[in-house]
Protein backbone atom coordinates (compact mmCIF):
# COMPACT_ATOMS: atom_id res chain seq x y z
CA UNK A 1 90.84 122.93 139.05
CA UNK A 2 91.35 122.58 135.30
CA UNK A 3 92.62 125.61 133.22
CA UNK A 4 89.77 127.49 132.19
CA UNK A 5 87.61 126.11 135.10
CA UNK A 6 85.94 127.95 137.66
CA UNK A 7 84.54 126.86 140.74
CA UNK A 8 81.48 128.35 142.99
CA UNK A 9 79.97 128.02 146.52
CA UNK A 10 77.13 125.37 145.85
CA UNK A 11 80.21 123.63 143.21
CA UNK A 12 81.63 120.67 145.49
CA UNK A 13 78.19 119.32 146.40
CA UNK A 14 76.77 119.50 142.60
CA UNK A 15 79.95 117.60 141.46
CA UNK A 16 79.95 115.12 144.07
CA UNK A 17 76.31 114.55 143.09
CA UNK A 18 76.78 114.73 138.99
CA UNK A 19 79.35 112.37 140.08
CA UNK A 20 77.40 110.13 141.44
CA UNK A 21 74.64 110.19 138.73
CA UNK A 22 76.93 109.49 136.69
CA UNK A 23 78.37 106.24 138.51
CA UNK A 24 74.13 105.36 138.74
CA UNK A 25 74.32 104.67 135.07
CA UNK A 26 77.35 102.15 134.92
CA UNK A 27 75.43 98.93 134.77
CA UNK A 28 76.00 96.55 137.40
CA UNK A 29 76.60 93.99 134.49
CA UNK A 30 79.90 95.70 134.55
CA UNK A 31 81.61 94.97 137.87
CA UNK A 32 80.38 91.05 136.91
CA UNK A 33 82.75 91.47 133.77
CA UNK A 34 86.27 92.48 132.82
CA UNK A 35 84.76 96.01 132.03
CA UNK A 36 86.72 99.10 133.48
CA UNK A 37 84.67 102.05 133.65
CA UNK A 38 86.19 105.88 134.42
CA UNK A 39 83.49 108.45 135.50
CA UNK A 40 84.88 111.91 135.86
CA UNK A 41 83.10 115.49 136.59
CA UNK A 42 85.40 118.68 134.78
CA UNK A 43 84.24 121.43 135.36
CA UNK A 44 85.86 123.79 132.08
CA UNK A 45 84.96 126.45 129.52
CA UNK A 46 85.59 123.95 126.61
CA UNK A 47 84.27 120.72 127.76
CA UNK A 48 84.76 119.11 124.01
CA UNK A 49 88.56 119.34 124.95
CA UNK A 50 88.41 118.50 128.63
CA UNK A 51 86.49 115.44 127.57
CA UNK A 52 88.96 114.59 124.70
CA UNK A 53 91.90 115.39 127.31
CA UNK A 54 90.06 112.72 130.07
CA UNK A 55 89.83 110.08 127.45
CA UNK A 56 93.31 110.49 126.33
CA UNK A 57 94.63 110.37 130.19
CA UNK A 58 92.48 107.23 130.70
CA UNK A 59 93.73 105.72 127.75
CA UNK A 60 89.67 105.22 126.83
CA UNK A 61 88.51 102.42 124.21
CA UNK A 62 85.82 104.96 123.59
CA UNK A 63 83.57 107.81 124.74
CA UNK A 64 79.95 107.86 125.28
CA UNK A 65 78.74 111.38 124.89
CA UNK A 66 74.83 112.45 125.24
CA UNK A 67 72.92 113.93 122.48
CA UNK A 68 69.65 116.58 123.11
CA UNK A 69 67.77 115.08 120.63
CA UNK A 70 67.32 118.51 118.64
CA UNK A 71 68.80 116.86 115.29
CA UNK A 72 68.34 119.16 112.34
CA UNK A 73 68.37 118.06 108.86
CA UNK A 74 72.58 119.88 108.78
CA UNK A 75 73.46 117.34 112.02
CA UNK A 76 72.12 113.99 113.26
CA UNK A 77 74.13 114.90 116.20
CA UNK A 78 72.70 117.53 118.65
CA UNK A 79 74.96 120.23 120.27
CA UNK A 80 78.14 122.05 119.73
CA UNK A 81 80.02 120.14 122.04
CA UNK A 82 79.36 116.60 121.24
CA UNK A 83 80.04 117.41 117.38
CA UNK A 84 83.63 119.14 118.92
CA UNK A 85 84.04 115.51 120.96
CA UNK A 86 83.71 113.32 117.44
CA UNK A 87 85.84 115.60 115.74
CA UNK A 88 88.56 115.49 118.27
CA UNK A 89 88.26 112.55 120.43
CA UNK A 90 91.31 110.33 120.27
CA UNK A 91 89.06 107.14 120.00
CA UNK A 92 85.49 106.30 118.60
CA UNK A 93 82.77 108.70 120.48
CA UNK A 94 79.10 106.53 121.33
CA UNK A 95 76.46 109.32 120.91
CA UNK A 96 72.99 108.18 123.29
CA UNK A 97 70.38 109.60 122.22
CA UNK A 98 67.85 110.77 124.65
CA UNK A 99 65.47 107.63 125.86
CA UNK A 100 67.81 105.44 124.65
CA UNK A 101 68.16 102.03 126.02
């Protein structure tokens, strides 16, 4: 595990299946094309750096990150984390919003 991570009982079986949610959205348009696509499940206390660190180790063109859709007049961006990921991602962060296309 990462530092800062911490695992439980039910924890292998809901990463294996975030992980492959999260392999569900790649579109199939993707294999078809010269388009490499990393999906990774961290489990961490500070996910804004764990995503930051994953991007940097895969050497990522860019991030997509989710947003809530709770934007406030202060932040078009929703969430503590995914404002943490633009400020310190080391390439250009794609916020979807929710029931985006």
């Amino acid at each position: 595990p990462a530092a800062g991570s911490r695992r439980t009982a039910r924890a292998p079986a809901f990463l294996a299946e975030a992980l492959q949610n999260l392999r569900a959205l790649v579109p199939a348009e993707a294999a078809a094309r010269p388009i490499r696509t990393e999906v990774e499940v961290v489990e961490s206390r500070n996910p804004a750096k764990a995503i930051c660190q994953a991007a940097a180790r895969f050497g990522a063109d860019f991030v997509c990150v989710g947003a809530r859709g709770h934007a406030t007049a202060h932040s078009v961006f929703s969430g503590a984390v995914t404002e943490k990921v633009i400020q310190q991602s080391p390439c250009p962060v794609f916020v979807a919003q929710p029931g985006s296309p």
